[in-house]
N, C-alpha and C. Protein backbone atom coordinates (compact mmCIF):
# COMPACT_ATOMS: atom_id res chain seq x y z
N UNK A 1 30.53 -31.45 -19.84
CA UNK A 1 31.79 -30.77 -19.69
C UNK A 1 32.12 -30.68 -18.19
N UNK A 2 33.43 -30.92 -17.80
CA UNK A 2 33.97 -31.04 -16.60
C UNK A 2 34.62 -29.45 -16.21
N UNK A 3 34.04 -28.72 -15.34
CA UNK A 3 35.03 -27.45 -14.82
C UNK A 3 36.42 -28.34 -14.57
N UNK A 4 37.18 -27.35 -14.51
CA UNK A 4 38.57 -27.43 -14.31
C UNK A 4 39.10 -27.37 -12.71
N UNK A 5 38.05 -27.43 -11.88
CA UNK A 5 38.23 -27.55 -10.24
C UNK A 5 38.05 -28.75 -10.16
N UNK A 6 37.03 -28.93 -10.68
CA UNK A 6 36.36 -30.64 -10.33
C UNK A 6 37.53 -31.60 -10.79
N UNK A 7 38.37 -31.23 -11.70
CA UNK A 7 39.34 -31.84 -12.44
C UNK A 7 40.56 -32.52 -11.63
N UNK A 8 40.67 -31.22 -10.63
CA UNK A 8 41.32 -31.05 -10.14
C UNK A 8 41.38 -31.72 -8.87
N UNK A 9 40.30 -31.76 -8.81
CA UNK A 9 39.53 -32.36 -6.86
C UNK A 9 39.92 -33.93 -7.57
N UNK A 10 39.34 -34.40 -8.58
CA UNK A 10 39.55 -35.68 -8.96
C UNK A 10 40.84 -35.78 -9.01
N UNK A 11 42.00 -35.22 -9.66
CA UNK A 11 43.53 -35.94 -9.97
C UNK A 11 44.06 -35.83 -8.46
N UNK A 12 43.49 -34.70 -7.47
CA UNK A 12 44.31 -34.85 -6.11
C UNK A 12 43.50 -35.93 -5.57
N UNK A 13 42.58 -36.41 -5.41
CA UNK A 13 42.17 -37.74 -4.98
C UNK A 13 42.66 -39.30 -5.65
N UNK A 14 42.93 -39.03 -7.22
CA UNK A 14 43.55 -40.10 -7.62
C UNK A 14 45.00 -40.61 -7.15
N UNK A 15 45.91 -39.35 -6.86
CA UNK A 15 46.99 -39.34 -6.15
C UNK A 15 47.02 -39.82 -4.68
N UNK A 16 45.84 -40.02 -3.79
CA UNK A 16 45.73 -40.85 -2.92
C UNK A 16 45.92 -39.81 -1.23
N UNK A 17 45.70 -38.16 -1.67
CA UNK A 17 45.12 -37.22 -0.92
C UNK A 17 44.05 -37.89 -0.42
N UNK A 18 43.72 -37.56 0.54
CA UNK A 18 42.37 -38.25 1.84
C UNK A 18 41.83 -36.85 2.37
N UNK A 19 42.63 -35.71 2.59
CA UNK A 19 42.42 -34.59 3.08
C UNK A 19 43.26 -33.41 2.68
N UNK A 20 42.08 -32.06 2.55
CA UNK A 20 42.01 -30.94 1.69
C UNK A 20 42.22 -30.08 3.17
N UNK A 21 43.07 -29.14 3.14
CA UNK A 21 43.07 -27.99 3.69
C UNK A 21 42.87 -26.62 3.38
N UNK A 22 41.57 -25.97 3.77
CA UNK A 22 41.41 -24.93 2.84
C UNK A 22 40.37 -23.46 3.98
N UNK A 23 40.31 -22.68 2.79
CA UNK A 23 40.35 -21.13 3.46
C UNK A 23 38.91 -20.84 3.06
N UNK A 24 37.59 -20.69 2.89
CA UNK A 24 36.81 -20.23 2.10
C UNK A 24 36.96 -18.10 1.70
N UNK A 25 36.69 -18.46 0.02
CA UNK A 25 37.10 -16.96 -0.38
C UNK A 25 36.57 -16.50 -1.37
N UNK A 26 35.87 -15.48 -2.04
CA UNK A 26 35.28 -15.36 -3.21
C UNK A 26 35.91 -15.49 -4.61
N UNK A 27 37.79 -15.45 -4.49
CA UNK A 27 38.56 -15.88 -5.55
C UNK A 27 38.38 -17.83 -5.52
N UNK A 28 38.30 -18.46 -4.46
CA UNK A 28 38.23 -19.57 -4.66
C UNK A 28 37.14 -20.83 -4.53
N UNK A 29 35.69 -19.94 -5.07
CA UNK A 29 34.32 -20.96 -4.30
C UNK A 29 34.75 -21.65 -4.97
N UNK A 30 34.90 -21.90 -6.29
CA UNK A 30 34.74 -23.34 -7.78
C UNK A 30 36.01 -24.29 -6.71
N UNK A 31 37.05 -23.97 -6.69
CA UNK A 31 37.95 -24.74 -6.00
C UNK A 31 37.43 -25.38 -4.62
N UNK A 32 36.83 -25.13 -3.86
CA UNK A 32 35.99 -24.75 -2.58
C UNK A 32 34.56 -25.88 -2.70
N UNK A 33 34.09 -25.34 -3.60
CA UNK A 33 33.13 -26.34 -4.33
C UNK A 33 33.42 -27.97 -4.41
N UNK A 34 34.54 -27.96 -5.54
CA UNK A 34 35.12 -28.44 -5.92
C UNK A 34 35.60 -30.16 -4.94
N UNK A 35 36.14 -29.25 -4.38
CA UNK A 35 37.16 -30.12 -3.01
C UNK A 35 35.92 -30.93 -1.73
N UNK A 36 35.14 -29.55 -1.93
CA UNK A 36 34.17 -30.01 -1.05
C UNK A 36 33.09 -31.10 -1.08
N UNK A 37 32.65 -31.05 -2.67
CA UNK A 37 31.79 -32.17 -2.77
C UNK A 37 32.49 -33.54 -3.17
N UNK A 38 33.97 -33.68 -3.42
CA UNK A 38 34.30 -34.62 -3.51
C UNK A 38 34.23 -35.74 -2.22
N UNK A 39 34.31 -36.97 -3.19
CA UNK A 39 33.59 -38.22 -1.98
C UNK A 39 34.54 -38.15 -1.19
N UNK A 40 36.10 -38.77 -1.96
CA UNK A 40 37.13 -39.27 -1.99
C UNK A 40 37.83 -38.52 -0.92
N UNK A 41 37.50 -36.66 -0.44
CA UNK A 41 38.51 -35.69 -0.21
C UNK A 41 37.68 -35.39 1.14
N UNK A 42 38.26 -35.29 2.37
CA UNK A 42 37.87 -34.39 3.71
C UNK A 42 38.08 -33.20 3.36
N UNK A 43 37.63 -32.16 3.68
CA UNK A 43 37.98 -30.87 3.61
C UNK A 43 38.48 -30.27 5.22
N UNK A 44 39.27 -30.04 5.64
CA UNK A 44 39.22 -29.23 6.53
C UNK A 44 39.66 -27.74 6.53
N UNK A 45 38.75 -26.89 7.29
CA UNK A 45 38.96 -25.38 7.03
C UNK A 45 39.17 -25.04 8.01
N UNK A 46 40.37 -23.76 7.51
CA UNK A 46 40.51 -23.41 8.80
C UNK A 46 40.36 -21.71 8.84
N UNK A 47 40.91 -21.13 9.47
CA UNK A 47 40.94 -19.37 10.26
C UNK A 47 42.13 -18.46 9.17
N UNK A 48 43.23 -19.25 8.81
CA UNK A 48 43.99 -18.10 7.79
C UNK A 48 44.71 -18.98 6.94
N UNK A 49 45.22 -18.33 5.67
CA UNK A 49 45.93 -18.77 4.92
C UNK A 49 47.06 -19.52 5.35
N UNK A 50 47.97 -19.30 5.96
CA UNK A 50 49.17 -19.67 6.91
C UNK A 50 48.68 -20.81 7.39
N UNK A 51 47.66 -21.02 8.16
CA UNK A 51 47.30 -21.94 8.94
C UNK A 51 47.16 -23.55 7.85
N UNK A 52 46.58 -23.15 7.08
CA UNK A 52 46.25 -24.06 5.35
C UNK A 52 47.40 -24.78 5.23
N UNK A 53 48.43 -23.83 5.11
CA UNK A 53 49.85 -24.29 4.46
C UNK A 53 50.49 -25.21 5.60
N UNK A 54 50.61 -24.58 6.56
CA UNK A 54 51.51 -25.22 7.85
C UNK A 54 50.75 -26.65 7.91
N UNK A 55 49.38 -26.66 7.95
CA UNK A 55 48.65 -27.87 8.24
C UNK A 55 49.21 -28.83 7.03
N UNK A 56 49.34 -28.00 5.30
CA UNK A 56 49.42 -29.33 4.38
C UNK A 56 50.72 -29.65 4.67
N UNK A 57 51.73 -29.18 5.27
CA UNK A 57 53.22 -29.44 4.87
C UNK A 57 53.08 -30.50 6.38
N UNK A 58 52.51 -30.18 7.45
CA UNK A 58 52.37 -31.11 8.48
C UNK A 58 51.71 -32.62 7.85
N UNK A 59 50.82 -32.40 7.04
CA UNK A 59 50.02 -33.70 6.11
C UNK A 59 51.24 -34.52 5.89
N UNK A 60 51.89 -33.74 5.02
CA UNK A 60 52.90 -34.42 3.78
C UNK A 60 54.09 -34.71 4.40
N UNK A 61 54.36 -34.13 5.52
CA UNK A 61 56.00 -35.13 6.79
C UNK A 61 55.11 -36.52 7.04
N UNK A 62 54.03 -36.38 7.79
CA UNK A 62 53.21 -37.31 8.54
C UNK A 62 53.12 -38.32 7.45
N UNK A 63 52.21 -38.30 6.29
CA UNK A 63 51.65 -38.88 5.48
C UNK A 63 52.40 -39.81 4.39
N UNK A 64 53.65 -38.75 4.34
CA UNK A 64 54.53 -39.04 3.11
C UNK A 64 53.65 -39.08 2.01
N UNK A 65 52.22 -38.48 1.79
CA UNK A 65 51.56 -37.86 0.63
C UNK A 65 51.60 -36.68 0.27
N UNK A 66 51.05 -36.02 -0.90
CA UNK A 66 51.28 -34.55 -0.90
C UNK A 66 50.37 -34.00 0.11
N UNK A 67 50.37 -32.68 0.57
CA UNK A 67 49.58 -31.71 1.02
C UNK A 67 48.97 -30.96 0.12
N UNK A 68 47.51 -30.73 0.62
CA UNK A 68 47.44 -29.92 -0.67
C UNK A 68 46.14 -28.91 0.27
N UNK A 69 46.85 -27.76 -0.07
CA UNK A 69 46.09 -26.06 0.85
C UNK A 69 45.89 -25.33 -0.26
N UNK A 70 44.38 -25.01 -0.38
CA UNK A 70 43.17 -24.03 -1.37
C UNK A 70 42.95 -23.23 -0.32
N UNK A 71 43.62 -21.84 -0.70
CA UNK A 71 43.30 -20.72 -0.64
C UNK A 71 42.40 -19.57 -1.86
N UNK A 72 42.16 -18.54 -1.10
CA UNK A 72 41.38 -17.62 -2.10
C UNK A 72 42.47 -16.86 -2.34
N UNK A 73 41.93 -16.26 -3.41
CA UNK A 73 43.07 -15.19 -4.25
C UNK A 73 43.44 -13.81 -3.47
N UNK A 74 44.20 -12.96 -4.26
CA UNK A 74 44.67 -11.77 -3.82
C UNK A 74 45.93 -12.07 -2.83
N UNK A 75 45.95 -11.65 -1.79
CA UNK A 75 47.59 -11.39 -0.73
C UNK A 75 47.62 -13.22 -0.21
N UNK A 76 46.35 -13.87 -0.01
CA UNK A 76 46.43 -14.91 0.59
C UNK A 76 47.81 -15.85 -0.02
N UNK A 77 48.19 -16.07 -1.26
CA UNK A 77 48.83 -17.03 -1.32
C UNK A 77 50.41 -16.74 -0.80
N UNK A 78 50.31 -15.23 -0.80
CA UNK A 78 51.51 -14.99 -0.11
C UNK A 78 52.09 -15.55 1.60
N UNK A 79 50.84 -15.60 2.00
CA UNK A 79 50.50 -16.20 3.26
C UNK A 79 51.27 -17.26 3.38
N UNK A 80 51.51 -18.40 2.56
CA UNK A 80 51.54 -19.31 2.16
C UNK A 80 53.28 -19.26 1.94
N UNK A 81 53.89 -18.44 1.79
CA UNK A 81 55.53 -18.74 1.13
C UNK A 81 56.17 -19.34 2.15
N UNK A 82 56.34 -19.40 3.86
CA UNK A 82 57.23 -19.80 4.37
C UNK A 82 57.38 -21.27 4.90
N UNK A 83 55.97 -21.80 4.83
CA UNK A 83 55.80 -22.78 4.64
C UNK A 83 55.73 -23.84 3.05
N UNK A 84 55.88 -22.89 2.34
CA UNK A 84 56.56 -23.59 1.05
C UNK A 84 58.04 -24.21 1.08
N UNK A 85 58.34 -23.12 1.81
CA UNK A 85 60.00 -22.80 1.35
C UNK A 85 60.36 -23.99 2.44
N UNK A 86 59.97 -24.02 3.21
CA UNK A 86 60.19 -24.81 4.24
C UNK A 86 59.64 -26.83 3.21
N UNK A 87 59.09 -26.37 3.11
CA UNK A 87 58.90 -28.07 2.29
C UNK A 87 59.65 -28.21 1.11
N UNK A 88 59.96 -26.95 0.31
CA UNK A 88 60.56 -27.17 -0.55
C UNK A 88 62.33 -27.37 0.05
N UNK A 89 62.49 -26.98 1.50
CA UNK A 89 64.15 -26.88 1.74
C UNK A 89 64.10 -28.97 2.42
N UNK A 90 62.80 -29.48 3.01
CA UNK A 90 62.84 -30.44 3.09
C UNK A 90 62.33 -31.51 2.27
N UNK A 91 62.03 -31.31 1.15
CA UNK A 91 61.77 -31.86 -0.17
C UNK A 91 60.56 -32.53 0.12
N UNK A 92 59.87 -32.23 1.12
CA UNK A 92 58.24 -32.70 1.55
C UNK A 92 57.22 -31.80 0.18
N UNK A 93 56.16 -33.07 -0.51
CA UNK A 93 55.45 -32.71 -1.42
C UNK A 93 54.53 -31.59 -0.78
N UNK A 94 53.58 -30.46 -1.11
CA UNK A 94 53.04 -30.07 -0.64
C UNK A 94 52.80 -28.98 -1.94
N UNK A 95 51.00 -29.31 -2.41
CA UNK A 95 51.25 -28.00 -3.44
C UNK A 95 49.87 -26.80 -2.73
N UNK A 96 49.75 -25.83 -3.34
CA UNK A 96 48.79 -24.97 -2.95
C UNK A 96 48.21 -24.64 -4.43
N UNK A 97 46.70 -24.67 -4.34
CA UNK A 97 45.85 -24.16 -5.16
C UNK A 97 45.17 -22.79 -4.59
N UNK A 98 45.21 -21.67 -5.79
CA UNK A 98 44.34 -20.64 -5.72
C UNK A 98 43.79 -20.46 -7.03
N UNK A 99 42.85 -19.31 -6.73
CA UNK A 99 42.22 -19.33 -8.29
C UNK A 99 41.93 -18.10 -8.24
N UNK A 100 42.12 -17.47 -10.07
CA UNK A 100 42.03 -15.93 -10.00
C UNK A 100 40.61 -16.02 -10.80
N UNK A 101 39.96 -15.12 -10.39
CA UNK A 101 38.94 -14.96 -11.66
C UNK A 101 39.25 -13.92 -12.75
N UNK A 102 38.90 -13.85 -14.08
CA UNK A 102 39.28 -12.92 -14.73
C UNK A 102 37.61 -12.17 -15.18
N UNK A 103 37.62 -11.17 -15.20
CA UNK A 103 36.80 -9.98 -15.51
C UNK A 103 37.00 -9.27 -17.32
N UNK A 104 36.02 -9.19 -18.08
CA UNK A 104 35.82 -8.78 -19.43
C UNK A 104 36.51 -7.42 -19.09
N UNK A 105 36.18 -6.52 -17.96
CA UNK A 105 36.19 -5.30 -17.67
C UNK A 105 37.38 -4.56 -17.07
N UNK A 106 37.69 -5.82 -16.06
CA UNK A 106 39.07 -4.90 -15.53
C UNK A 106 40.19 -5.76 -16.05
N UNK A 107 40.16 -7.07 -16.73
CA UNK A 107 40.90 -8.34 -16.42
C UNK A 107 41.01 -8.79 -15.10
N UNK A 108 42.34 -9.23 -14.24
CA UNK A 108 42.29 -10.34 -13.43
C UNK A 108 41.52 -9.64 -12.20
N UNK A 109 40.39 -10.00 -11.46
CA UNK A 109 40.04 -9.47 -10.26
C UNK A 109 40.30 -11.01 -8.85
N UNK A 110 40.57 -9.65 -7.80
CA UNK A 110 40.54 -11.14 -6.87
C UNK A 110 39.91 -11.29 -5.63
């Protein structure tokens, strides 16, 4: 059985991603994991959420591939909106992965 990160690390490498921009976070090791042991994928990490995003949307002008910035959960992906908005106002690909974990006890924790 394949986790659903690894899944993931594979279809953004089939898409012809070369490099991962990402945050390490306890909402996102499997993703983190994930990205990291892939052959196919560089990881580069950096200092804040913001920094992730600005770097993938810089990928995806340069590259004309998607960007793609793994952050950890909770406020981080908010980090992340103005440089969305900004790729989404220049129609540059660029997606962001986070991951929530869910808890039996409280439901979603992050």
């Amino acid at each position: 059985m394949i986790r659903v990160s690894d899944y993931l690390a594979k279809r953004v490498a089939e898409m012809g991603v070369r490099h991962v921009f990402m945050i390490s976070g306890g909402g996102a090791m499997h993703l983190n994991d994930a990205f990291g042991k892939h052959e196919d994928l560089q990881y580069i990490c950096n200092h804040h959420e913001q920094a992730c995003a600005i770097a993938a949307e810089g990928y995806a002008r340069i590259s004309g591939n998607i960007g793609v910035a793994v952050v950890t959960s909770g406020p981080a992906p908010s980090s992340c909106t103005a440089s969305s908005a900004a790729c989404f106002q220049g129609s540059d690909g660029r997606t962001v992965a986070t991951q929530y974990s869910v808890s039996a006890k409280t439901g979603f924790t992050s």
